[in-house]
Protein backbone atom coordinates (compact mmCIF):
# COMPACT_ATOMS: atom_id res chain seq x y z
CA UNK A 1 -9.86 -21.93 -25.65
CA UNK A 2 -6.41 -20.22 -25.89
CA UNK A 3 -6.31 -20.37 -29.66
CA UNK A 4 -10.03 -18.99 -30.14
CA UNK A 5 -8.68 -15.10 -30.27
CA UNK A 6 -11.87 -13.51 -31.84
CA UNK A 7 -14.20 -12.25 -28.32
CA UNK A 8 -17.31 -10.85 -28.05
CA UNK A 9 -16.61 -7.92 -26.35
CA UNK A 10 -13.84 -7.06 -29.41
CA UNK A 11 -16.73 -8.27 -31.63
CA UNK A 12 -19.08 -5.38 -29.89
CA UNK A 13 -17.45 -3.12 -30.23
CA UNK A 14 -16.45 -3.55 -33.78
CA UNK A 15 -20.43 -3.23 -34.86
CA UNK A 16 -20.45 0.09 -32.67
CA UNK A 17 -17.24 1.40 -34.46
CA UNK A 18 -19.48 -0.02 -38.23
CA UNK A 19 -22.40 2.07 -36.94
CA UNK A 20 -20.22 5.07 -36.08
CA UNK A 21 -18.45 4.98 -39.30
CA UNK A 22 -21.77 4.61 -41.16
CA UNK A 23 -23.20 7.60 -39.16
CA UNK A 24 -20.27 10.06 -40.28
CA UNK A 25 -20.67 8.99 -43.74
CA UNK A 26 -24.26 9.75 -43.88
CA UNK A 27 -23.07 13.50 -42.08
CA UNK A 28 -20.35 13.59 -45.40
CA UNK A 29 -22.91 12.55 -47.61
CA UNK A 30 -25.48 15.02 -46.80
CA UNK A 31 -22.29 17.67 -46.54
CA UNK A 32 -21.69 16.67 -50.44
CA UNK A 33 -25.59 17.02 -51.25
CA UNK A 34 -25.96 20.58 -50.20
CA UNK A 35 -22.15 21.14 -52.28
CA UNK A 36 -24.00 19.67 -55.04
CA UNK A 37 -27.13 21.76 -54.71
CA UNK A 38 -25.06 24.43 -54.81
CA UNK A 39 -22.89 23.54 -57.76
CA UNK A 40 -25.93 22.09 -59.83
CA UNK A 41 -27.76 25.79 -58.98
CA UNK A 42 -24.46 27.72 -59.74
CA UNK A 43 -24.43 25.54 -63.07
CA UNK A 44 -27.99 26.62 -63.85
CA UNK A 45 -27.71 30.25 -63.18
CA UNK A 46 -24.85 30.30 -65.69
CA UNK A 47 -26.84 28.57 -68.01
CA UNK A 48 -26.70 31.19 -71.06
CA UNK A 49 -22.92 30.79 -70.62
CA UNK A 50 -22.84 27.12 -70.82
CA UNK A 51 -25.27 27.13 -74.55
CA UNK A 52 -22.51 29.59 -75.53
CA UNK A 53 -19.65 27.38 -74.34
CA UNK A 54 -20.97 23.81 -75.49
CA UNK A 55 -24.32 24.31 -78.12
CA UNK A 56 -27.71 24.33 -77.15
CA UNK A 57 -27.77 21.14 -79.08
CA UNK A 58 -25.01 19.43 -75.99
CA UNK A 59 -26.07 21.59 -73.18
CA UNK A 60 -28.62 18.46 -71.45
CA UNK A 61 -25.78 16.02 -72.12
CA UNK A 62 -23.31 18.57 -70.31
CA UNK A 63 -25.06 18.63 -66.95
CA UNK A 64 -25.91 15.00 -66.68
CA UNK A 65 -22.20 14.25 -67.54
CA UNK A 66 -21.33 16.59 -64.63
CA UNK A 67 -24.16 15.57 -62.47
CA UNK A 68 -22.14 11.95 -62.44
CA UNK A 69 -18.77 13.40 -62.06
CA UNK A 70 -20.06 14.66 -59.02
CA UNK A 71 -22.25 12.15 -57.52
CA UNK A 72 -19.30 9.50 -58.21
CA UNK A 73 -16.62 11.83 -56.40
CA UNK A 74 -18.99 12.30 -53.57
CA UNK A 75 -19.24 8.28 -53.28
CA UNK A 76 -15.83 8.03 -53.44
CA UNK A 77 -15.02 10.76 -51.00
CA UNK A 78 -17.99 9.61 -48.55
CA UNK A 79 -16.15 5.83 -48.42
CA UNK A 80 -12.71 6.80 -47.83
CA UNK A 81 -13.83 9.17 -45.05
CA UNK A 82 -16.09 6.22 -43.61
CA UNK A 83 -13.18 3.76 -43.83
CA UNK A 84 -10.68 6.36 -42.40
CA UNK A 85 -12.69 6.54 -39.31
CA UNK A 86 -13.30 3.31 -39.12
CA UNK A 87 -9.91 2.46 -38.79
CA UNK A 88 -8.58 5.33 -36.79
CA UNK A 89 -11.19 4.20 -34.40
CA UNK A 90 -10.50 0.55 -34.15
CA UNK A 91 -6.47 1.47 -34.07
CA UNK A 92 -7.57 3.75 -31.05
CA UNK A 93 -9.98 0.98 -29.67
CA UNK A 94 -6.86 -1.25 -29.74
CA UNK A 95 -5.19 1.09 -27.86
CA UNK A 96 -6.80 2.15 -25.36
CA UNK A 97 -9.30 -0.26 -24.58
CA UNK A 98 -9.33 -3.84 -25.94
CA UNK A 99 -5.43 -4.10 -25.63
CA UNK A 100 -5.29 -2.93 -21.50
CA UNK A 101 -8.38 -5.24 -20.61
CA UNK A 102 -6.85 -8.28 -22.65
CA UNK A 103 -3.87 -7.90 -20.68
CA UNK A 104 -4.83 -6.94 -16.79
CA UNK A 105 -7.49 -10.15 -17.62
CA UNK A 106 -4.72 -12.17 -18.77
CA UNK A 107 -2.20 -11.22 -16.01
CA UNK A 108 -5.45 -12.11 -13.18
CA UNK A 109 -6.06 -15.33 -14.61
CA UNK A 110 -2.55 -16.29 -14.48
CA UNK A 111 -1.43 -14.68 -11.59
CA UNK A 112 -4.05 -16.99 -9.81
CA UNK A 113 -3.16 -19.68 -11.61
CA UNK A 114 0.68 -19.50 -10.75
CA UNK A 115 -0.31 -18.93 -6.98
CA UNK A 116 -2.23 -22.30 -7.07
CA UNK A 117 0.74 -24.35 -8.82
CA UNK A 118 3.55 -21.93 -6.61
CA UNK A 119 2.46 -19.29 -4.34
CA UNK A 120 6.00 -17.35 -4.23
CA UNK A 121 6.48 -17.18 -7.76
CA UNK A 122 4.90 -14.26 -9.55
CA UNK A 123 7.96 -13.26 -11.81
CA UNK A 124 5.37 -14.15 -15.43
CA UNK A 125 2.44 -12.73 -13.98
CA UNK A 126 2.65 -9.95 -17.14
CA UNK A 127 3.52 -12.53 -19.68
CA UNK A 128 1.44 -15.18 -20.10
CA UNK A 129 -2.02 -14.29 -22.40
CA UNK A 130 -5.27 -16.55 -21.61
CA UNK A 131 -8.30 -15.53 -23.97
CA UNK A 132 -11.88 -15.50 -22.27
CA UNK A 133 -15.21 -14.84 -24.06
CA UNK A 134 -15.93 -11.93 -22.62
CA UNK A 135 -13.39 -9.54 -21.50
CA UNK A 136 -14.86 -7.43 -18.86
CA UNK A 137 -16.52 -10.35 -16.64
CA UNK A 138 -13.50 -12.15 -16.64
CA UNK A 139 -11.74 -9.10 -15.77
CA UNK A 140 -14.38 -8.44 -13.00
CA UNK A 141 -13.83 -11.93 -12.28
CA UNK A 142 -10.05 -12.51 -12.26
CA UNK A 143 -9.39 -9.29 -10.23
CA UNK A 144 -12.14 -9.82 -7.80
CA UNK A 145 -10.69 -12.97 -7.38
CA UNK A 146 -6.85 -11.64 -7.19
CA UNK A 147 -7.54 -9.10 -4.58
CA UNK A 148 -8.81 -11.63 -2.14
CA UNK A 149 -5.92 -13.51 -3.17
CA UNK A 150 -3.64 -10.69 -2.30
CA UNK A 151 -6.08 -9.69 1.06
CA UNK A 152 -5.00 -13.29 2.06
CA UNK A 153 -1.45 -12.80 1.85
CA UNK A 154 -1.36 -9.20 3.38
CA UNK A 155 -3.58 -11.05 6.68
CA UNK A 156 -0.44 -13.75 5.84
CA UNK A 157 2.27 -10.94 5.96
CA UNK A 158 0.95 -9.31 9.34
CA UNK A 159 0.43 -12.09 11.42
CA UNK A 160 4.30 -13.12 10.13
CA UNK A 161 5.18 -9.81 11.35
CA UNK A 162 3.14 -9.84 14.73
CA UNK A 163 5.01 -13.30 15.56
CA UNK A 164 8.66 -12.25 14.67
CA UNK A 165 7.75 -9.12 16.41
CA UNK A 166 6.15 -10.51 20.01
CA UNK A 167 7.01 -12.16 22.59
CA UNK A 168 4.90 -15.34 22.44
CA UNK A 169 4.99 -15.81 26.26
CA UNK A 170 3.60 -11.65 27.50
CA UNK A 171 2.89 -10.72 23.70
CA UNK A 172 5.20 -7.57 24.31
CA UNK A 173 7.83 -7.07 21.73
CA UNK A 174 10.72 -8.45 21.46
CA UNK A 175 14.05 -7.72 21.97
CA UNK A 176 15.00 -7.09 18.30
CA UNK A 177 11.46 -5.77 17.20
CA UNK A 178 12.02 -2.93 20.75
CA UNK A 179 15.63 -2.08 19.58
CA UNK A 180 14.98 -1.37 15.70
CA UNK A 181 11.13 0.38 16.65
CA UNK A 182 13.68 2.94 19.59
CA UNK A 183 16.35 3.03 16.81
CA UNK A 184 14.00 4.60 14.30
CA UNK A 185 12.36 7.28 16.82
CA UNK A 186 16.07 7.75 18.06
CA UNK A 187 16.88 8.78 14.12
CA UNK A 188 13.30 11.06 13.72
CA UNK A 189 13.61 14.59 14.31
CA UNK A 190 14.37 16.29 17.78
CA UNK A 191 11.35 16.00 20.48
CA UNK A 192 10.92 18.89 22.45
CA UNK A 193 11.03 16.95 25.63
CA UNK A 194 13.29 14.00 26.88
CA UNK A 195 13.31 10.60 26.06
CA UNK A 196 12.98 8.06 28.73
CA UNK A 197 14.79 4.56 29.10
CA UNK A 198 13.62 1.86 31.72
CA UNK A 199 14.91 -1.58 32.00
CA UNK A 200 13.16 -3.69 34.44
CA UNK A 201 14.08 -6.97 36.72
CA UNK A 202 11.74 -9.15 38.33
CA UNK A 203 13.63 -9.26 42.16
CA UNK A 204 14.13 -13.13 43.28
CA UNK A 205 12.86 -14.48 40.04
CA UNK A 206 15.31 -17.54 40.01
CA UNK A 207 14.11 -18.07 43.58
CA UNK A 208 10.74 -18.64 42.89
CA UNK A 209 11.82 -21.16 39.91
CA UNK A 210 14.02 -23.20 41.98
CA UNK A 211 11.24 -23.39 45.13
CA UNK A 212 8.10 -23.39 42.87
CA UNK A 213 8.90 -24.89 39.58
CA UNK A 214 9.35 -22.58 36.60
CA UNK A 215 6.05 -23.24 35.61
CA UNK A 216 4.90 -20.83 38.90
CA UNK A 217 7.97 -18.65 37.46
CA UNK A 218 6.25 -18.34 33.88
CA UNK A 219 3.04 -17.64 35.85
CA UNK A 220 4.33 -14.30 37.59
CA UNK A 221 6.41 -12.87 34.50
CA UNK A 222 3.19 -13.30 32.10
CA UNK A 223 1.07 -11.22 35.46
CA UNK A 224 3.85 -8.68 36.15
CA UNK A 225 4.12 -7.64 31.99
CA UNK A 226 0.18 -6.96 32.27
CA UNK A 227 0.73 -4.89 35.02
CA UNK A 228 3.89 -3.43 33.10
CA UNK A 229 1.59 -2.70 30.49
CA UNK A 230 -1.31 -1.07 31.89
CA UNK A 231 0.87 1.73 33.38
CA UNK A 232 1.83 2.79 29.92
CA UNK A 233 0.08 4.45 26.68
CA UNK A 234 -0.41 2.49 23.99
CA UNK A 235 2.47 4.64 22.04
CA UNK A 236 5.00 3.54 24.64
CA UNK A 237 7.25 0.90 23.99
CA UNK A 238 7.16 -1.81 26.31
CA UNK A 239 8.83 -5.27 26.07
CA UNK A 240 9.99 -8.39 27.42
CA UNK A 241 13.54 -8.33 26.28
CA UNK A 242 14.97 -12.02 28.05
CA UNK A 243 14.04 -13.83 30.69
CA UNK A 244 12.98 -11.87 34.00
CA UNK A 245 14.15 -8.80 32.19
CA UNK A 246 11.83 -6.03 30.61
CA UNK A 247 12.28 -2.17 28.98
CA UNK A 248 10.16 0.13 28.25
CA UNK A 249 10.94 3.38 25.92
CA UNK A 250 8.59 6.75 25.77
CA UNK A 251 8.57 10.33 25.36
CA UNK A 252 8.34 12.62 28.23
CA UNK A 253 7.90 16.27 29.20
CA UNK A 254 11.09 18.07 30.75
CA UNK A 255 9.75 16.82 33.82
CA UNK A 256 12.14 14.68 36.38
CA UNK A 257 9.34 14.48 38.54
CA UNK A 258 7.19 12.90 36.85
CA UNK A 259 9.53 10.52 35.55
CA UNK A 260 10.09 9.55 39.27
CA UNK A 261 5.86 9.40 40.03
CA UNK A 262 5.91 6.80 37.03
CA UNK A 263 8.41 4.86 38.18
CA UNK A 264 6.85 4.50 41.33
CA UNK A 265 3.91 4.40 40.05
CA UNK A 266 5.41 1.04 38.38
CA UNK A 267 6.53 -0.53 41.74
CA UNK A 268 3.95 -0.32 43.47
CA UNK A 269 1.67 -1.85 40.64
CA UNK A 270 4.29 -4.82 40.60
CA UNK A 271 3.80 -5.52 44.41
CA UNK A 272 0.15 -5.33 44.24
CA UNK A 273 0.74 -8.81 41.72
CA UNK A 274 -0.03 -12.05 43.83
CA UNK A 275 0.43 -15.19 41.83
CA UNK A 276 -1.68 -18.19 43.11
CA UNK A 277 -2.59 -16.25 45.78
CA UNK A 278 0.39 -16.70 47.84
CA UNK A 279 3.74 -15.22 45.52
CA UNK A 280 4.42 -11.56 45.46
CA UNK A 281 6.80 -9.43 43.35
CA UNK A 282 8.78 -6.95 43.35
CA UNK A 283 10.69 -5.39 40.61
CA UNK A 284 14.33 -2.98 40.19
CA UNK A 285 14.22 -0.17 37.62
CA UNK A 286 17.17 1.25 36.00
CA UNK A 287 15.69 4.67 34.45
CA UNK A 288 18.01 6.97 31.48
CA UNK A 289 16.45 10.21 30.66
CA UNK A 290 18.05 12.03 27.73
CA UNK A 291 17.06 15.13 26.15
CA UNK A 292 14.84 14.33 22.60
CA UNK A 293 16.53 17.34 20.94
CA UNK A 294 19.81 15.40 21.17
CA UNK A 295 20.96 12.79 19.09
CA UNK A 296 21.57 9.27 20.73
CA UNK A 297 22.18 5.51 20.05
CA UNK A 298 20.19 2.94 21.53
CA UNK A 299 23.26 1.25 22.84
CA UNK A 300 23.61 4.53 24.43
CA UNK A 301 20.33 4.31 26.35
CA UNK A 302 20.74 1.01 27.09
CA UNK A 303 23.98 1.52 28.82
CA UNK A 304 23.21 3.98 31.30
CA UNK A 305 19.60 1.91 32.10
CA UNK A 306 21.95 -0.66 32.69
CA UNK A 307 24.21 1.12 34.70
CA UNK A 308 21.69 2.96 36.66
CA UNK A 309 19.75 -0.68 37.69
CA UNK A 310 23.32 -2.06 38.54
CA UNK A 311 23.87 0.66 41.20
CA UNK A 312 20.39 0.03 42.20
CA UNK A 313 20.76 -4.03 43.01
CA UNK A 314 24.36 -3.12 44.85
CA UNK A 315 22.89 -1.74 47.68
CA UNK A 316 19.35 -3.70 47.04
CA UNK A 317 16.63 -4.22 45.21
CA UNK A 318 12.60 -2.97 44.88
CA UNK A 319 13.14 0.60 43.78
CA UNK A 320 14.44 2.67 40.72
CA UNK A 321 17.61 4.43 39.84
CA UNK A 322 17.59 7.51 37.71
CA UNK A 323 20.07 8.96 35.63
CA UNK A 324 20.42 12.03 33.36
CA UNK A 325 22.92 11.95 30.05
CA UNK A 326 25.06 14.60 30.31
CA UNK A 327 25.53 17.78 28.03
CA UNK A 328 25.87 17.05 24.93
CA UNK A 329 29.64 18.60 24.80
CA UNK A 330 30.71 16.89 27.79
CA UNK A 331 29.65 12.99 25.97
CA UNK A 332 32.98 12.99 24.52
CA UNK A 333 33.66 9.89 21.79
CA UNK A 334 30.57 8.45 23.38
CA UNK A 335 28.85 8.25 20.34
């Protein structure tokens, strides 16, 4: 099938370019009738001239000489204008048409045909040629078939993503998917607002573990990241970043207030958690609030949450900590 070149749809369209041609030679040939009606009348109305130029006795065998001068010239000029279109049009046909569909069909059909043998290579997927009889169905065919191909792998691609992204046991992100998604807002333009930092600890999670089996411990980290969750918007960033250990990262109005309702807010969602209807939770909150028109590292943020929750657990736990960056002249080598 490979060698057999000649297709119908080239074939088509060759008859259609014939046609064409023949069309715009009948238009030249009719052009060249009405130049010879006018010649053959101009040679006429000159007549008297013509018996003085040639005889009376010649003067028939004049006109029908130049009567065939002229019809053979028109012939000959009606052809080569036929043929010139005919191949300007197939040279253009070539082009623009034939050419493209021969190759995006050719590319489908191999690109599909790599992907069965070896799905991750794709490097001759514009150099192999495969012939089909007719051109556009096997285009509608091969690319039909190569977008479902490529639909397959994008559904592939995302669910790759969602997994290196998530944490498999809340489905929060990650540690490394939360730092690079804060990194990139952290890099954005200003916000007209502050940007808020929490990290969150389960209290007396290593407790329940050693008394209840960390099965029971698995059991109130997966309830206490719902409830986590459900105080945010969707926009926020909230994740599970190791063990009993969470942060969550969103934009806030120049409001320290309501950064404090949230937070308890927060806490008092966490103790409303029972987990088998007999373990209760509590949580410690280490809160940073810098201002979004600043420009800050995450390790920055993460520092002072840090910080902040450390001075919380040294005098106890179940609460939250706040703490404001300073000016940004006053951060010294900070960054």
């Amino acid at each position: 099938m490979k060698e057999k070149r000649i297709s119908s749809l080239g074939f088509k369209f060759s008859i259609i370019i014939m046609v064409a041609s023949l069309l715009i030679g009948a238009l030249v040939l009719l052009a060249s009738n009405h130049l010879y009606t006018q010649q053959a009348n101009e040679l006429y109305a000159n007549h008297s001239n013509l018996v003085e130029h040639v005889g009376e006795e010649h003067i028939s065998q004049y006109i029908a000489e130049a009567e065939q001068d002229f019809i053979g010239r028109m012939v000959l000029e009606t052809v080569a204008v036929s043929s010139l279109v005919a191949v300007i049009f197939l040279i253009i046909l070539r082009r623009l048409l034939i050419k493209p569909i021969n190759q995006i069909a050719n590319a489908a059909s191999n690109y599909l045909i790599e992907e069965n043998a070896n799905p991750l290579k794709t490097s001759s997927l514009q150099q192999l040629s495969v012939s089909t009889q007719d051109e556009l169905q096997s285009l509608s065919e091969s690319l039909k078939a190569m977008e479902e191909k490529i639909q397959h792998h994008v559904k592939d691609l995302e669910k790759a993503t969602y997994h290196a992204e998530t944490d498999s046991m809340t489905t929060l992100y990650n540690r490394e998917a939360f730092e690079k998604r804060v990194s990139e807002i952290l890099k954005s333009e200003g916000f007209d607002g502050s940007y808020v930092f929490m990290m969150i600890d389960l209290d007396n999670l290593k407790q329940v573990n050693d008394e209840w089996g960390h099965h029971m411990g698995d059991d109130i980290i997966a309830a206490c990241s719902k409830a986590i969750k459900s105080n945010f918007r969707n926009l926020d960033l909230v994740s599970r970043i190791g063990g009993d250990e969470f942060a969550v990262f969103y934009k806030s109005p120049r409001s320290l207030a309501d950064i404090e309702r949230r937070a308890q807010a927060l806490c008092s969602s966490i103790k409303k958690v029972v987990v088998h209807n007999q373990i209760k939770s509590t949580i410690s909150i280490g809160v940073a609030v810098v201002d979004g028109n600043e420009t800050y590292r995450y390790q920055e943020l993460y520092i002072m949450a840090d910080e902040a929750l450390y001075s919380l657990k040294e005098k106890g736990r179940d609460g939250f900590v706040i703490r404001e960056a300073p000016p940004a002249n006053q951060r010294g080598d900070s960054q």
